[in-house]
Every structure is written in structure tokens, then in C-alpha cells.
Protein backbone atom coordinates (compact mmCIF):
# COMPACT_ATOMS: atom_id res chain seq x y z
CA UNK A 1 13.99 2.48 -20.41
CA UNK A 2 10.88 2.93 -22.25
CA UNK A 3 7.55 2.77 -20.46
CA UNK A 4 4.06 2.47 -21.99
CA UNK A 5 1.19 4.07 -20.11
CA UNK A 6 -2.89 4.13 -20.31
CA UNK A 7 -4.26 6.53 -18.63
CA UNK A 8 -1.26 9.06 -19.15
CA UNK A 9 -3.82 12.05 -18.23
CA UNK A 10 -5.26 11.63 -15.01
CA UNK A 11 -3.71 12.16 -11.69
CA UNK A 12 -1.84 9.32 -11.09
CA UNK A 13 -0.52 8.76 -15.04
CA UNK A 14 0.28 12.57 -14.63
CA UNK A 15 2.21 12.31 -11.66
CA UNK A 16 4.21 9.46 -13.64
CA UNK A 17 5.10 11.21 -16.69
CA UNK A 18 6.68 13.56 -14.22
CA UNK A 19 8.50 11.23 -12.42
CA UNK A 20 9.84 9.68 -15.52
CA UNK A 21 10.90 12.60 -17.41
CA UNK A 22 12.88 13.20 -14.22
CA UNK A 23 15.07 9.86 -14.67
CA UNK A 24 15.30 10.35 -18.52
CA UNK A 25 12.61 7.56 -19.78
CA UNK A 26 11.15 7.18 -22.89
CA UNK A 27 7.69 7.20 -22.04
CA UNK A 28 5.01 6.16 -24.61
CA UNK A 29 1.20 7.02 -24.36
CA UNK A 30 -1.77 5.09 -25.70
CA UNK A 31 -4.77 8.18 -25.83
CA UNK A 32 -7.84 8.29 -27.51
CA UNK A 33 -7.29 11.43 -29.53
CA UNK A 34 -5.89 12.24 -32.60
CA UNK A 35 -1.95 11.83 -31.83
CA UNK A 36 0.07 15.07 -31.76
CA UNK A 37 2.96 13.47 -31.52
CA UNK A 38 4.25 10.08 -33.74
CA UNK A 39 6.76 8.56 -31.42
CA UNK A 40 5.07 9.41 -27.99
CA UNK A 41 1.69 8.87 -28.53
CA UNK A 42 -0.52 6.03 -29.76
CA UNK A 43 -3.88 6.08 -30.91
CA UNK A 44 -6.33 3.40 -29.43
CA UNK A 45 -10.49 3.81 -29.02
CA UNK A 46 -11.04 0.39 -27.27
CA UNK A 47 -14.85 0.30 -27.71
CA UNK A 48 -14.37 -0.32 -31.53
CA UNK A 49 -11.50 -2.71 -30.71
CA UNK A 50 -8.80 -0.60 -32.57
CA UNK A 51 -4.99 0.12 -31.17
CA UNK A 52 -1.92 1.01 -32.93
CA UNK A 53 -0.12 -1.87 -31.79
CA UNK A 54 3.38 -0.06 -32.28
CA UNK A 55 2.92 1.17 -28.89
CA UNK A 56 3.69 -1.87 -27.11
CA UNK A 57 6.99 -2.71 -29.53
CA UNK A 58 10.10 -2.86 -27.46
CA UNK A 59 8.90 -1.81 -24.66
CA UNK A 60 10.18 -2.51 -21.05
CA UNK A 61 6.96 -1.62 -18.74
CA UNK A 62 3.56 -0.86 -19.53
CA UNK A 63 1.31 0.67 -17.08
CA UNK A 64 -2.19 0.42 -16.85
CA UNK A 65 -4.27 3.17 -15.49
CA UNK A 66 -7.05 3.15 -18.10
CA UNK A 67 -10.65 3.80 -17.34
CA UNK A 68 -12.82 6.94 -15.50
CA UNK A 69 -13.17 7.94 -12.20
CA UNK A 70 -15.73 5.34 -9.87
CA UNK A 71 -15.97 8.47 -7.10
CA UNK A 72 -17.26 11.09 -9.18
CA UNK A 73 -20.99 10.84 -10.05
CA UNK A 74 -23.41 8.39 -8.83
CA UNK A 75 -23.79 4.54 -9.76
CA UNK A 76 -26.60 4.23 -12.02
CA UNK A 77 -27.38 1.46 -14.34
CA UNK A 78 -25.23 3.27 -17.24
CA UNK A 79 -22.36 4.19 -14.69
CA UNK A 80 -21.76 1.31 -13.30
CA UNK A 81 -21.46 -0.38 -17.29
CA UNK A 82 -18.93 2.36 -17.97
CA UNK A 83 -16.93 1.83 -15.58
CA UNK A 84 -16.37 -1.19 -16.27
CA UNK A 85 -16.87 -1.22 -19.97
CA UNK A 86 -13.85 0.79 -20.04
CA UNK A 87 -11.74 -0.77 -17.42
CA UNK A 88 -12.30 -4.35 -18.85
CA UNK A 89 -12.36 -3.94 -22.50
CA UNK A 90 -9.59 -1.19 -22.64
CA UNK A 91 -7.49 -4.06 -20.82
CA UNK A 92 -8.25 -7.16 -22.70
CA UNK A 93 -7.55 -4.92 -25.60
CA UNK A 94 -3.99 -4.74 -24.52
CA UNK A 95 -3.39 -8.33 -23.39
CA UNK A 96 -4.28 -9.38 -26.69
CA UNK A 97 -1.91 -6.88 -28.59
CA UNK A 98 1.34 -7.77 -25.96
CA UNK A 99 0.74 -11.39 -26.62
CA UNK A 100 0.52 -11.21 -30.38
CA UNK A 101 3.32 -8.74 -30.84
CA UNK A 102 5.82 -10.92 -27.79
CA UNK A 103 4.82 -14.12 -29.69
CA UNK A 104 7.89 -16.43 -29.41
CA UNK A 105 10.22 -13.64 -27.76
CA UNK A 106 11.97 -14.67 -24.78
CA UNK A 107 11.66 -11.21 -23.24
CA UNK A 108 8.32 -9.94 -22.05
CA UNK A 109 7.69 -6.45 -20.36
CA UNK A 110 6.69 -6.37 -16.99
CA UNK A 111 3.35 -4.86 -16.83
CA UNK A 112 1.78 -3.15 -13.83
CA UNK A 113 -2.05 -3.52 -13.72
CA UNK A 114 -3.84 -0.75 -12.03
CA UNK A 115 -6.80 -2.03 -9.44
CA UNK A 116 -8.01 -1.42 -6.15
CA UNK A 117 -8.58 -2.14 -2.56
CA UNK A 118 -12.26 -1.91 -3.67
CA UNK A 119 -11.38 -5.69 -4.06
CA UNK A 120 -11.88 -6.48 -0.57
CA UNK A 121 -15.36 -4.56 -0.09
CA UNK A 122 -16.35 -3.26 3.30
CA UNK A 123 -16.23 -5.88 5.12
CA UNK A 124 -15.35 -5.02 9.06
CA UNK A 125 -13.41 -7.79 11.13
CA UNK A 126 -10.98 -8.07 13.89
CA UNK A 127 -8.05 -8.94 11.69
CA UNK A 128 -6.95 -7.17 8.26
CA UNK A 129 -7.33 -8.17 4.43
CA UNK A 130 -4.43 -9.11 2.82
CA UNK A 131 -3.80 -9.58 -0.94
CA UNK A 132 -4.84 -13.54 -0.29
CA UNK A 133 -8.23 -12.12 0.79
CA UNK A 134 -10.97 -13.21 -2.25
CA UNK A 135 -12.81 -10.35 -3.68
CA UNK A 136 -16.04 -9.31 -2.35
CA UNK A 137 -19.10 -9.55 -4.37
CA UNK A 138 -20.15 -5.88 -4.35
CA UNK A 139 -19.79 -3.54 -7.02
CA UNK A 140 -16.33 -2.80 -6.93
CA UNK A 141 -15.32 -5.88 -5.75
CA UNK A 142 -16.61 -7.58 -8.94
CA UNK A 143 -15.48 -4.43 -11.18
CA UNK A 144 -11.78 -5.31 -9.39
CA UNK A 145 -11.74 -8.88 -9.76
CA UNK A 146 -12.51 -8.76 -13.30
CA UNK A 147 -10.39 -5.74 -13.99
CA UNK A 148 -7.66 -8.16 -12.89
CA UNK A 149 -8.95 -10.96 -14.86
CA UNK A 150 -8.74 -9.16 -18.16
CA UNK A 151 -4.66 -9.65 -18.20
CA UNK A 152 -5.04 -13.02 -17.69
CA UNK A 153 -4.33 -14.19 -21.58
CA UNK A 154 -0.80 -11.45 -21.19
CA UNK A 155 -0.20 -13.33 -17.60
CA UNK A 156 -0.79 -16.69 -18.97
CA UNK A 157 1.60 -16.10 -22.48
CA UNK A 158 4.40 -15.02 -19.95
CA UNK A 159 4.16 -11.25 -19.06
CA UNK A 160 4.76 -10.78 -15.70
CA UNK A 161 1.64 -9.01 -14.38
CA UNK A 162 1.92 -7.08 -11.17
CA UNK A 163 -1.97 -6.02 -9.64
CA UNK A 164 -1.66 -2.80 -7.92
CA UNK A 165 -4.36 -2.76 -5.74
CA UNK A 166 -4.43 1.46 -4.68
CA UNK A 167 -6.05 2.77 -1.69
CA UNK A 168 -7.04 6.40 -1.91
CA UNK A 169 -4.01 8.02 -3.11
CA UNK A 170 -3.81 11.89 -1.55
CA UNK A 171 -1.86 14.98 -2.60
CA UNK A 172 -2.70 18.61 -2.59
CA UNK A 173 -1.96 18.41 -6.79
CA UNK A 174 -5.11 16.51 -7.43
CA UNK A 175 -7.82 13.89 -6.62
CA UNK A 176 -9.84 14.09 -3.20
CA UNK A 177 -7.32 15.94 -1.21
CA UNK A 178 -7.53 18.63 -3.58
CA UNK A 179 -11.18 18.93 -3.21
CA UNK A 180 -11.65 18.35 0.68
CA UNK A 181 -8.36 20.77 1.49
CA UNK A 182 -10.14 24.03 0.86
CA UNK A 183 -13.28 23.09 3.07
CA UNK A 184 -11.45 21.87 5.44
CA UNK A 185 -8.98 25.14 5.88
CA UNK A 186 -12.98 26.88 6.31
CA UNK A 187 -13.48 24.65 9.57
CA UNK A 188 -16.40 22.69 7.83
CA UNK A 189 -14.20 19.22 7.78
CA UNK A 190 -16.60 16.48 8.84
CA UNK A 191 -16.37 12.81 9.58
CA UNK A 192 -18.06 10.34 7.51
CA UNK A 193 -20.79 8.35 9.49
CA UNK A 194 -19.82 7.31 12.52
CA UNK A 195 -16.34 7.74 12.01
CA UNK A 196 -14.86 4.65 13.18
CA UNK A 197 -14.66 2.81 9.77
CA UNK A 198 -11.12 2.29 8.65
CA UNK A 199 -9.92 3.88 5.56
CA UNK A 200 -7.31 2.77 2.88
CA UNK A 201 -5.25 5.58 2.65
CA UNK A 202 -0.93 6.44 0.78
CA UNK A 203 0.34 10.07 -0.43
CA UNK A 204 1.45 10.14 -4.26
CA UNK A 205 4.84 10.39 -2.53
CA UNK A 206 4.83 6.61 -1.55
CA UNK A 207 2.64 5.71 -4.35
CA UNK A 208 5.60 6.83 -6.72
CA UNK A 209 8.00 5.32 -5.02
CA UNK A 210 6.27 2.20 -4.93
CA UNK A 211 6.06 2.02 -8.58
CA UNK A 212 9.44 2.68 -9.20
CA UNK A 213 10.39 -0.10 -6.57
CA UNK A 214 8.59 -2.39 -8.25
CA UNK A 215 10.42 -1.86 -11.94
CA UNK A 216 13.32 -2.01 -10.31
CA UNK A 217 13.19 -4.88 -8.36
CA UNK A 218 10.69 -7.07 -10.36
CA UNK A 219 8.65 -8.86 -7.35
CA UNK A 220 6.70 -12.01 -8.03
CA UNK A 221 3.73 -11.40 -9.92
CA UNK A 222 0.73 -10.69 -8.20
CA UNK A 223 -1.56 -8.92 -6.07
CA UNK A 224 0.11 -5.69 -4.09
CA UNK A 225 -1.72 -3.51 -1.52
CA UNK A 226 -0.95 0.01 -1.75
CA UNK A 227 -2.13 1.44 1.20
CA UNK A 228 -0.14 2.43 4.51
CA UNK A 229 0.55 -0.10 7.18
CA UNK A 230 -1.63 1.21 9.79
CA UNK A 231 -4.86 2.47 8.59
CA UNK A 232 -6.48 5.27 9.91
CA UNK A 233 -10.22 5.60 11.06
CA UNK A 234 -12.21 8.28 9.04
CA UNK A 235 -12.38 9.96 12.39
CA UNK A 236 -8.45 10.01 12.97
CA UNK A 237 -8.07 11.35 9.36
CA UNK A 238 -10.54 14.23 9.69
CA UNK A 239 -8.67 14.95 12.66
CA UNK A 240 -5.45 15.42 11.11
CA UNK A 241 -6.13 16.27 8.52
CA UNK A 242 -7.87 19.41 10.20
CA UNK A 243 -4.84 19.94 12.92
CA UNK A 244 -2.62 19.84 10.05
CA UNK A 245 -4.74 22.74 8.18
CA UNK A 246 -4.62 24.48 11.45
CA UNK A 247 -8.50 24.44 12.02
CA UNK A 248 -10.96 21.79 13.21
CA UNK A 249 -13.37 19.62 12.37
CA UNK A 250 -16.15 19.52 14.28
CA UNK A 251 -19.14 18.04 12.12
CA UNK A 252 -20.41 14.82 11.29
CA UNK A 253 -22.26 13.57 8.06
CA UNK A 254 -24.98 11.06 8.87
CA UNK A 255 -24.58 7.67 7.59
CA UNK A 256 -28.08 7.48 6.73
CA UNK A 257 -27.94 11.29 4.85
CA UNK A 258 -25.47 9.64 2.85
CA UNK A 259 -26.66 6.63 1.92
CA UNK A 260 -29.94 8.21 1.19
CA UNK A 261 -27.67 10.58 -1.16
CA UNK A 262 -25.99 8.29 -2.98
CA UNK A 263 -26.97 4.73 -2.57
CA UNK A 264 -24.29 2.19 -2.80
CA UNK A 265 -21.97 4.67 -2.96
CA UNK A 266 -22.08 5.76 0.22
CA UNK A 267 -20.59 2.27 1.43
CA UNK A 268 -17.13 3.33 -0.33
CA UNK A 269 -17.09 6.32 2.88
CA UNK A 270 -19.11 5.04 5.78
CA UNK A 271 -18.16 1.35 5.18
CA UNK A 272 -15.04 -0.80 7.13
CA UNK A 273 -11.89 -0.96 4.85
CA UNK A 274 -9.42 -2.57 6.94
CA UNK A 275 -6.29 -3.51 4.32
CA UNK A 276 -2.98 -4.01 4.76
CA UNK A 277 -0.12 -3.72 2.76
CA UNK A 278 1.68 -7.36 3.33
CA UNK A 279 3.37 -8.47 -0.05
CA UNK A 280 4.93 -5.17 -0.52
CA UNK A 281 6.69 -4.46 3.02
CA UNK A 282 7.86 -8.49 2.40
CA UNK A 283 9.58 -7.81 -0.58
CA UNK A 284 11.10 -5.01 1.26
CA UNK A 285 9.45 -1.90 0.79
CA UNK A 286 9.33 0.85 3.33
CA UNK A 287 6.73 3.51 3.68
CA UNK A 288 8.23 7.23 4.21
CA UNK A 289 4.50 7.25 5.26
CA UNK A 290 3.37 4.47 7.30
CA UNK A 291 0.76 5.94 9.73
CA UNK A 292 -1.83 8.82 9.15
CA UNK A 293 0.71 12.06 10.29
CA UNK A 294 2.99 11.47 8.00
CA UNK A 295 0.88 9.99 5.45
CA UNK A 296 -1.19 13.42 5.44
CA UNK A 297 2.12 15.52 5.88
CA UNK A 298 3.79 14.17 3.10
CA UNK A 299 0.18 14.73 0.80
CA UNK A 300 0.26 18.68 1.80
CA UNK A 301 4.12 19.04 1.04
């Protein structure tokens, strides 16, 4: 099988390479750097428009990741047009190079579209958001929405596009677990606010397997949730997460301190994320995580 990834270098296109290797694929990467290597790597620099369409020839999946961090600095006027400067061009980009090189072939790949439960905002109500739910009209729900959008000419020539919509994905390898685990093994854990906002929450365990369910079974395209069935509140996760680590979390970061900190921002960790995961578990899948124990268990191997 031969698999075409963006965003080969970060956590989760890390994690994949890994995963892949494991079962023997050929896996392709498009990267922005000079190419070391002629038959694994692909140059591309979407903000001039330029990709070595090769990679996508003959290829059975190609996997989306593209585009920088939204957590890690604050959203100023420049941000906020990078991140989705890079998201949305990097993507049209690549629907226009799968339709022109799959003109008139019967076979398409499938194609897995990274995006986020950003999509549904943080918007609190009694019942969940499921992937029927409309995007909100914040920042990221916007940024999401037309993330999405961007495959639209690939979807509508035939390529089966599949939205993953990721919660916070958490292992001890990388990403926010990573940076929260040695502060809370200190004692100096703290919930966000006032800790009864819901968070959207899977280990890279079920992440992984959810992506390899998904080219192996080739579900209707669409919108997937991947987040566990029964989200957490930021409370219950600090909690433990600390009990876990063996210490305790005692503290408590002000809503207001952190909105004052970082502005809209601060919605992504004080606000109400209540997702759930409904077109995946219908097609079958099942969580070795469902709830936050095992969810956090799983992260901390």
C-alpha cells in the first residue's frame, strides 16, 4: 500500500510513519525542504503554488495533516492568517493536483482530511454535537469549516474524502501531554476555569487505530469525530490525570487570568466542548479508550 502524507513531521504524521513502517507501507512525504530522498519525499512550498505532482501518482491514501500548531502562541492578526493561510492553501493545492493527475481514472485514493472538533466552538448545551452539528462562527470554527471546504473540487471529481475532526490527541511522546506531565508529577496540576467545561479528549493509541480502521474499511465519506465517547470535564481530567502521576492537583487557573492572558484563546480551555464521536462507533469502531481512565492510561503507557 502506498500512503501519501502532509505533515509527515509533527506529532501525529510522526506517529504514522511509525505505524506504517510497522505493516510494511510505502509511505510518501510531501515537505517543504530540499528532498533527501527521490522516491520518499516530494517537494511542495504551497505559498508559491508549486508541488511535484509525482507524489500523488499511484497512490492508495493520502493524508492530510498540513499546517502549524493553533495552541502554541497567541492569535494575533498575522497568526490567525497563518494558520489558515497554510491550512487552506496547502489543501486546495492538493485537490487540484489529485484531480488533474486521477482525470478519467476509475480509481481514486481515499483521502483522509485532517480537521477538528474546533468545528463545533464552545458552545455548552444539555445534549452533545455530533458530526451533523454546523460549524460555529468563531475562529476555529471558520478556520475548520473552510479547512474542510478546500477538498471540495477532490470530493466533487470523485475522491472519497474522509474529515477527521481530532479532539486533543494525548501521549507522553509529544503534544500537550508532554508538556503538562512534568508539572503535574511537581503537584502544580491545575484546573482550567471553573473546571466544569467538557473537554474533547483520545490517546494516539485510539487515534492510530482509528486511522487504520478507516483505510481498511473505507466508511462513507464524511465528517468523523475523534474524540472518546464520554467526555471528561477539565476538572475530572486534572484529577486523573494527577492520581495517575501519583500526586494532586490542587490549584485552579482563573478564567478571567486567562482570558486576560490570551484573549480568544483562552475559550479553546475554559470554554464547553461537549462532542461525541457518533459516525465512527456506527460504522463499528470501538474505543480501547472510551472514558477518561483509560483514555489517560493508555496516553502514559
Amino acid at each position: 500500500m502506498r500512503i501519501l502524507i502532509t505533515g509527515a513531521s509533527g506529532f501525529l504524521g510522526t506517529a504514522l510513519r511509525v505505524r506504517f513502517a510497522e505493516q510494511g507501507y510505502e509511505v510518501r512525504r510531501l515537505v517543504r525542504r530540499t528532498p533527501v530522498s527521490s522516491t520518499s519525499e516530494f517537494h511542495w512550498d504551497p505559498a508559491q503554488g508549486r508541488i511535484n505532482a509525482d507524489a500523488v501518482t499511484d497512490v492508495d491514501v493520502i493524508i492530510n495533516l498540513a499546517g502549524p500548531p493553533v495552541f502554541t502562541r497567541p492569535w494575533t492578526d498575522s497568526r490567525r492568517q497563518l494558520l489558515r493561510d497554510a491550512r487552506i492553501e496547502a489543501t486546495r493545492l492538493l485537490a487540484e493536483t489529485v484531480v488533474e493527475r486521477y482525470a478519467g481514472s476509475s480509481t481514486k485514493p481515499l483521502w483522509l482530511q485532517s480537521s477538528a472538533t474546533g468545528w463545533y466552538g464552545t458552545r455548552s448545551g444539555p445534549e452533545p454535537y455530533d458530526e451533523t452539528a454546523p460549524a460555529a462562527g468563531d475562529f476555529l470554527g471558520r478556520l475548520a469549516h473552510d479547512w474542510e471546504a478546500a477538498t471540495e473540487q477532490a470530493a466533487s471529481a470523485g475522491v472519497p474524502v474522509i474529515k477527521i475532526r481530532n479532539g486533543m490527541v494525548l501521549d507522553h511522546s509529544g503534544s500537550t501531554l508532554k508538556l503538562i506531565k512534568p508539572v503535574f508529577k511537581l503537584g502544580l496540576g491545575a484546573s482550567l476555569g471553573d473546571g466544569h467545561q467538557r473537554m474533547t479528549i483520545i490517546s494516539l493509541h485510539d487515534w492510530l487505530r482509528a486511522v487504520q480502521f478507516m483505510i481498511d474499511k473505507h466508511p462513507p465519506a464524511g465528517p468523523y469525530n475523534l474524540t472518546i465517547p464520554q467526555p471528561p470535564t477539565n476538572a475530572v481530567f486534572t484529577a486523573t490525570l494527577a492520581r495517575l502521576l501519583g500526586s494532586k492537583a490542587r490549584l485552579t487557573a482563573p478564567g478571567k487570568v486567562l482570558r486576560t492572558a490570551l484573549g480568544e484563546l483562552a475559550e479553546q480551555l475554559v470554554g464547553d466542548q461537549y462532542v461525541v464521536p457518533t459516525a465512527i462507533t456506527e460504522q463499528g469502531f470501538r474505543f480501547d479508550g472510551p472514558d477518561v481512565k483509560q483514555t489517560v492510561q493508555l496516553a502514559l503507557g
